[in-house]
C-alpha atoms as a PDB file:
ATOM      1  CA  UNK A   1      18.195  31.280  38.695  1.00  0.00           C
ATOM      2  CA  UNK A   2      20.555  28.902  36.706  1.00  0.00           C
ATOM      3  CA  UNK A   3      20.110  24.994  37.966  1.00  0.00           C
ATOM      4  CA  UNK A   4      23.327  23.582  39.276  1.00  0.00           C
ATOM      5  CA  UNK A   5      24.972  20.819  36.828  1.00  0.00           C
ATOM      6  CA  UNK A   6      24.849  17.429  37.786  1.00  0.00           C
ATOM      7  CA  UNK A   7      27.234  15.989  41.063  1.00  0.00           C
ATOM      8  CA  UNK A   8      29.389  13.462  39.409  1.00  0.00           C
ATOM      9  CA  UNK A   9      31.706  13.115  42.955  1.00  0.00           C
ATOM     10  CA  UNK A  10      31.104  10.439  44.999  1.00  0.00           C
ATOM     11  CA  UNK A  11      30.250  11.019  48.833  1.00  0.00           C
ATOM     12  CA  UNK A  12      28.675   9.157  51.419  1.00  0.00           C
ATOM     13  CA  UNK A  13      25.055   9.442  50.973  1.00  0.00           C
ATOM     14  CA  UNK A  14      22.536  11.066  53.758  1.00  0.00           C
ATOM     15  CA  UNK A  15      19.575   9.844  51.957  1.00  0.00           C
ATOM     16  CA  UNK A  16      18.361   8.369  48.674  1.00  0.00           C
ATOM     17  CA  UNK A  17      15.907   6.302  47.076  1.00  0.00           C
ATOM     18  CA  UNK A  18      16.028   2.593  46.166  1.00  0.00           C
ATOM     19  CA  UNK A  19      13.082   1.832  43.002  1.00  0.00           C
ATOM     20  CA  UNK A  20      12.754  -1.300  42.309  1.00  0.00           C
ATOM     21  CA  UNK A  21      12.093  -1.757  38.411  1.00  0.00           C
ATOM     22  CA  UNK A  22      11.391  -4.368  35.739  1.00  0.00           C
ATOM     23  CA  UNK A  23      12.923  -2.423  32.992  1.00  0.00           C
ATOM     24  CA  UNK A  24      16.009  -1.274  34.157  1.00  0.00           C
ATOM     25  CA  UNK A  25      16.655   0.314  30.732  1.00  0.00           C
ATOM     26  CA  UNK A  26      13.627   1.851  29.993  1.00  0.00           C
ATOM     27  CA  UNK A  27      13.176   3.060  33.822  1.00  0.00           C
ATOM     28  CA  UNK A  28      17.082   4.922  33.314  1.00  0.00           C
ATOM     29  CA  UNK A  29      16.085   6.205  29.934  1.00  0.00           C
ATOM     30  CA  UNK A  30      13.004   8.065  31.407  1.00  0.00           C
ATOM     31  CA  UNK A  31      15.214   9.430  34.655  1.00  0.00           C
ATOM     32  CA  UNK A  32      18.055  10.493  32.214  1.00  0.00           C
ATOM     33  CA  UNK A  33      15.651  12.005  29.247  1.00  0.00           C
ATOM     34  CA  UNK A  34      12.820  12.826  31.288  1.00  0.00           C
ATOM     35  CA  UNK A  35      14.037  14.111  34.877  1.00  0.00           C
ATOM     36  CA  UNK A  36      17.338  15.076  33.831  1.00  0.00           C
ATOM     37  CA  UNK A  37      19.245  12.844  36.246  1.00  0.00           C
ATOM     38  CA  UNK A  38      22.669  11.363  35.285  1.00  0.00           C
ATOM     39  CA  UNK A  39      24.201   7.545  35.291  1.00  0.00           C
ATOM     40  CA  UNK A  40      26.382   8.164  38.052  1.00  0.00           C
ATOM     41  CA  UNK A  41      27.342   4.393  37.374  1.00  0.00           C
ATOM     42  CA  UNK A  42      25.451   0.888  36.499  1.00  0.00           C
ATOM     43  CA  UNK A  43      26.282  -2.627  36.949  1.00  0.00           C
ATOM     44  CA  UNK A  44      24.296  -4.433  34.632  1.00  0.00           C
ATOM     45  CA  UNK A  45      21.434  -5.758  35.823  1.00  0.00           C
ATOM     46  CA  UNK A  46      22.155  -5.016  39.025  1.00  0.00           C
ATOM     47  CA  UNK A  47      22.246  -1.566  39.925  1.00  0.00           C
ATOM     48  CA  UNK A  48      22.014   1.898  38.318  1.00  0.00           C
ATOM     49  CA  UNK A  49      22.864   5.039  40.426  1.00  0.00           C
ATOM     50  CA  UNK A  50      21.173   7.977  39.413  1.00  0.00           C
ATOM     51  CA  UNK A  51      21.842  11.710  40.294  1.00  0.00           C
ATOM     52  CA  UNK A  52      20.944  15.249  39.492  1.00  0.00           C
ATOM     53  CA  UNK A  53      22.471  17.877  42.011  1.00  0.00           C
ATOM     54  CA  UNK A  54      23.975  16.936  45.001  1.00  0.00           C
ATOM     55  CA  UNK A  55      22.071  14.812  47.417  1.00  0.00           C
ATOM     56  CA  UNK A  56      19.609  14.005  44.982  1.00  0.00           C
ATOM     57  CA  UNK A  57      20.480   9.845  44.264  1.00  0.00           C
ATOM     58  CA  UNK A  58      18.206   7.189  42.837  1.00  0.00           C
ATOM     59  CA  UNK A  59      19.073   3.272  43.188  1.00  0.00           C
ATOM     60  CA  UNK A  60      16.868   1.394  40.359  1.00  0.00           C
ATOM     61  CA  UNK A  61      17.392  -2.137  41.003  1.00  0.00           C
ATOM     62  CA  UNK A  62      15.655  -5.156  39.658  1.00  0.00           C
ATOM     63  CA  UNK A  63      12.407  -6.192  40.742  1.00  0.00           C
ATOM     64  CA  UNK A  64       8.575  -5.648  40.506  1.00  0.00           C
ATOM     65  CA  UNK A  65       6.975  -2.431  40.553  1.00  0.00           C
ATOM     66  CA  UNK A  66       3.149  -2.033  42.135  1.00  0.00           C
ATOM     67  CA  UNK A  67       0.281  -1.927  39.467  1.00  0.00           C
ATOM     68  CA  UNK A  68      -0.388   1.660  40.400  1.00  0.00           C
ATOM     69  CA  UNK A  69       1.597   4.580  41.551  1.00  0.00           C
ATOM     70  CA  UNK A  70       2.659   4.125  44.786  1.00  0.00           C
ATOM     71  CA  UNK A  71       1.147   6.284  47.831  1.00  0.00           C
ATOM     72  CA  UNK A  72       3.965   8.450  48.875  1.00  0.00           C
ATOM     73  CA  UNK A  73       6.194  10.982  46.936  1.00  0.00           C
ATOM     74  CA  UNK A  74       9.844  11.642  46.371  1.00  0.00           C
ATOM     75  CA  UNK A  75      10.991  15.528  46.267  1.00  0.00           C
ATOM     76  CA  UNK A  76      13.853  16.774  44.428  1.00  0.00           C
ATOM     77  CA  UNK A  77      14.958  20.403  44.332  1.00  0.00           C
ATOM     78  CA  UNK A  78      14.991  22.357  40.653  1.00  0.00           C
ATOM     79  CA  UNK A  79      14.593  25.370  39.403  1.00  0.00           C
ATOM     80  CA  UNK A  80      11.969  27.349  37.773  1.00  0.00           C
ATOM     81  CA  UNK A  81      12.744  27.507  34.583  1.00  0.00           C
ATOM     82  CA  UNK A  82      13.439  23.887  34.221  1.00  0.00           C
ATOM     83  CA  UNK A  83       9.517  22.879  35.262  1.00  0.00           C
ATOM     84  CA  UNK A  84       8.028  23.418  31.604  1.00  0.00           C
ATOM     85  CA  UNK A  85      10.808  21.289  29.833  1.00  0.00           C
ATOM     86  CA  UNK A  86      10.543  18.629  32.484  1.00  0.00           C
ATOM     87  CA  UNK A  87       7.311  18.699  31.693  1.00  0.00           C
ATOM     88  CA  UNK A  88       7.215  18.439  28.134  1.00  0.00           C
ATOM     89  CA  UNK A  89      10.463  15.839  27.911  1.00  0.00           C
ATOM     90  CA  UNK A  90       8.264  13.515  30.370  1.00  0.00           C
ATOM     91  CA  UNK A  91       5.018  14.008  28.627  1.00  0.00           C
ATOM     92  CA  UNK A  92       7.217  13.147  25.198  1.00  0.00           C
ATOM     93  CA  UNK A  93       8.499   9.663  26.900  1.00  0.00           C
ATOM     94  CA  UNK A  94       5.408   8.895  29.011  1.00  0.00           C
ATOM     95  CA  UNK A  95       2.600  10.939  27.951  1.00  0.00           C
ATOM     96  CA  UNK A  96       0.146  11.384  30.896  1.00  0.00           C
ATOM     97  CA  UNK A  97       2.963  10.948  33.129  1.00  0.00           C
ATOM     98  CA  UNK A  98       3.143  14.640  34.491  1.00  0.00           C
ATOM     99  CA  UNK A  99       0.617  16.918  36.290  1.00  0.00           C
ATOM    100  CA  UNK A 100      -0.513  20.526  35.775  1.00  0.00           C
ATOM    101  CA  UNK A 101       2.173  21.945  37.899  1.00  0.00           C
ATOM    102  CA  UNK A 102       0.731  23.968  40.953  1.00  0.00           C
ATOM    103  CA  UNK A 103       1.865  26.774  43.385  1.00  0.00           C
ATOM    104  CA  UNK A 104       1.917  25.689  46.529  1.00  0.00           C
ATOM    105  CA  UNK A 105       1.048  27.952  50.215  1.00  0.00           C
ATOM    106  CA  UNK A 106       4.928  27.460  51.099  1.00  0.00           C
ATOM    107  CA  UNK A 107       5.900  29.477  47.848  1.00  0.00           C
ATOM    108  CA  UNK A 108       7.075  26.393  45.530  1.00  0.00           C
ATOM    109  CA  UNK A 109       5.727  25.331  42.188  1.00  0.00           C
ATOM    110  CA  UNK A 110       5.235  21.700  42.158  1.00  0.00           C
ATOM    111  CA  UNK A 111       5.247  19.409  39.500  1.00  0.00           C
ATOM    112  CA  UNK A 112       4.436  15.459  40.526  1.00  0.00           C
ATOM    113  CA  UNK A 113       5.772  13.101  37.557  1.00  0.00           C
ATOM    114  CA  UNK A 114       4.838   9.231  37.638  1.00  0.00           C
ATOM    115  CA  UNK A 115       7.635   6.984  36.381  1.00  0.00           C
ATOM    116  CA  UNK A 116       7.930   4.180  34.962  1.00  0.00           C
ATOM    117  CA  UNK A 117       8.180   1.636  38.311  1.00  0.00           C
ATOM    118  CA  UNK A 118       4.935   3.633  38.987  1.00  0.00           C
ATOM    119  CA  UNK A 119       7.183   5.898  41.445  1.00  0.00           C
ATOM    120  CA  UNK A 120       5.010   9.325  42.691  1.00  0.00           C
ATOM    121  CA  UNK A 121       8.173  12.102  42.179  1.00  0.00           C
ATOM    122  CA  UNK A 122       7.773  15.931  42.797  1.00  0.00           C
ATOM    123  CA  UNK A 123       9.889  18.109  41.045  1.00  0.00           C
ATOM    124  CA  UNK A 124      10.008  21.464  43.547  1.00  0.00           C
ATOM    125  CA  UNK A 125      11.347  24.609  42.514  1.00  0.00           C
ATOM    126  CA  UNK A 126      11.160  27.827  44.531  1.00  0.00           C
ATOM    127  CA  UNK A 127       9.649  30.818  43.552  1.00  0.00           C
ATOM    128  CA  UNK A 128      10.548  34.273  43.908  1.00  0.00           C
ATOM    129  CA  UNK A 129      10.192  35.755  47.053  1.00  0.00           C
ATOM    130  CA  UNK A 130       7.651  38.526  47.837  1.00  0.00           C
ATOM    131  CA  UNK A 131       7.162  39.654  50.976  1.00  0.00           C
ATOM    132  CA  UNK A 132       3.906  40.877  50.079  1.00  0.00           C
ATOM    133  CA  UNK A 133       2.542  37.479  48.162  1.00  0.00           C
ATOM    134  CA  UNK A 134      -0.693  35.577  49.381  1.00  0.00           C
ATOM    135  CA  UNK A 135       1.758  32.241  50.190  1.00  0.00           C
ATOM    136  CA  UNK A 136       4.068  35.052  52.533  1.00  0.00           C
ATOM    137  CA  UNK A 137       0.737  35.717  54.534  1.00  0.00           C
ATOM    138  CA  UNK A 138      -0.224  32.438  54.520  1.00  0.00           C
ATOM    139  CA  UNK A 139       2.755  31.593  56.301  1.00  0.00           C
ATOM    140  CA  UNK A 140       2.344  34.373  58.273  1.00  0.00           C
ATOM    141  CA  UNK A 141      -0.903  33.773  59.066  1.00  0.00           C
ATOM    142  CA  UNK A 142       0.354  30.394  60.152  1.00  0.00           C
ATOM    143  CA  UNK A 143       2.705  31.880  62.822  1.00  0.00           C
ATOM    144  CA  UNK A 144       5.746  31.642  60.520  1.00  0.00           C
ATOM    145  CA  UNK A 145       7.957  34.333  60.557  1.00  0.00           C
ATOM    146  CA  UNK A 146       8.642  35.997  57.068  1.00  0.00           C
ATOM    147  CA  UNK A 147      11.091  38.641  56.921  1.00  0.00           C
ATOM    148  CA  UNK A 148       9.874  41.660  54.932  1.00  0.00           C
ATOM    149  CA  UNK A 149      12.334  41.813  52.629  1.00  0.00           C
END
């Protein structure tokens, strides 16, 4: 599967996620570099909107960030392929920011990057669906019905 390009159109947002940051710069550069998000628009000091596919919007803004990563996790959507190079782009900007990434019971690979405002993001990408996997009788298991193919 071939990840979507970036969303440059503006809509009314359902949900996104304000980061405060005390590098404004340096917090962008690792979004942009590392996570692949784009500068949907900045006013200096201020503001910088962030955003990789649609629905997927960060707000850095100005402020302090915790000593250590915060408790609870951001997801955004990607593709397989993608994991390994967000991976080694992070690790190139931040190294020891990334993870191992791990397969997960609901048939995801999951990679959890820490940024630079100390922000706990999970890049999730979907894996191939096989109706006769160990995660598709999990979920079975679980009272979730899979179809078989």
């Amino acid at each position: 599967m071939t990840a979507p390009e970036p969303y440059r159109e503006i809509y009314p947002m359902p949900m996104f996620v304000i980061l405060p940051t005390a590098d404004l710069e340096a917090s962008k550069d690792f979004w942009i570099r590392g996570l692949g998000f784009i500068d949907l628009f900045s006013a200096p000091g201020q503001v910088t909107h962030l955003r990789r596919w649609a629905f997927q919007d960060v707000l850095l803004v100005p402020g302090e960030q915790p000593a250590e990563p915060m408790p609870m996790s951001v997801s955004f959507s990607c593709v397989l392929g993608e994991v390994e190079s967000i991976v080694q782009r992070c690790e190139e900007l931040r190294p020891g920011s990334t993870t191992e990434p791990v397969v997960k019971p609901w048939n995801s690979l999951e990679l959890e990057v820490i940024t630079p405002e100390r922000a706990r993001v999970v890049m999730t990408a979907a894996r191939e669906f096989d109706p006769d996997s160990q995660e598709v009788a999990n979920l079975r298991e679980m009272g979730i019905e899979v179809p078989l193919g």
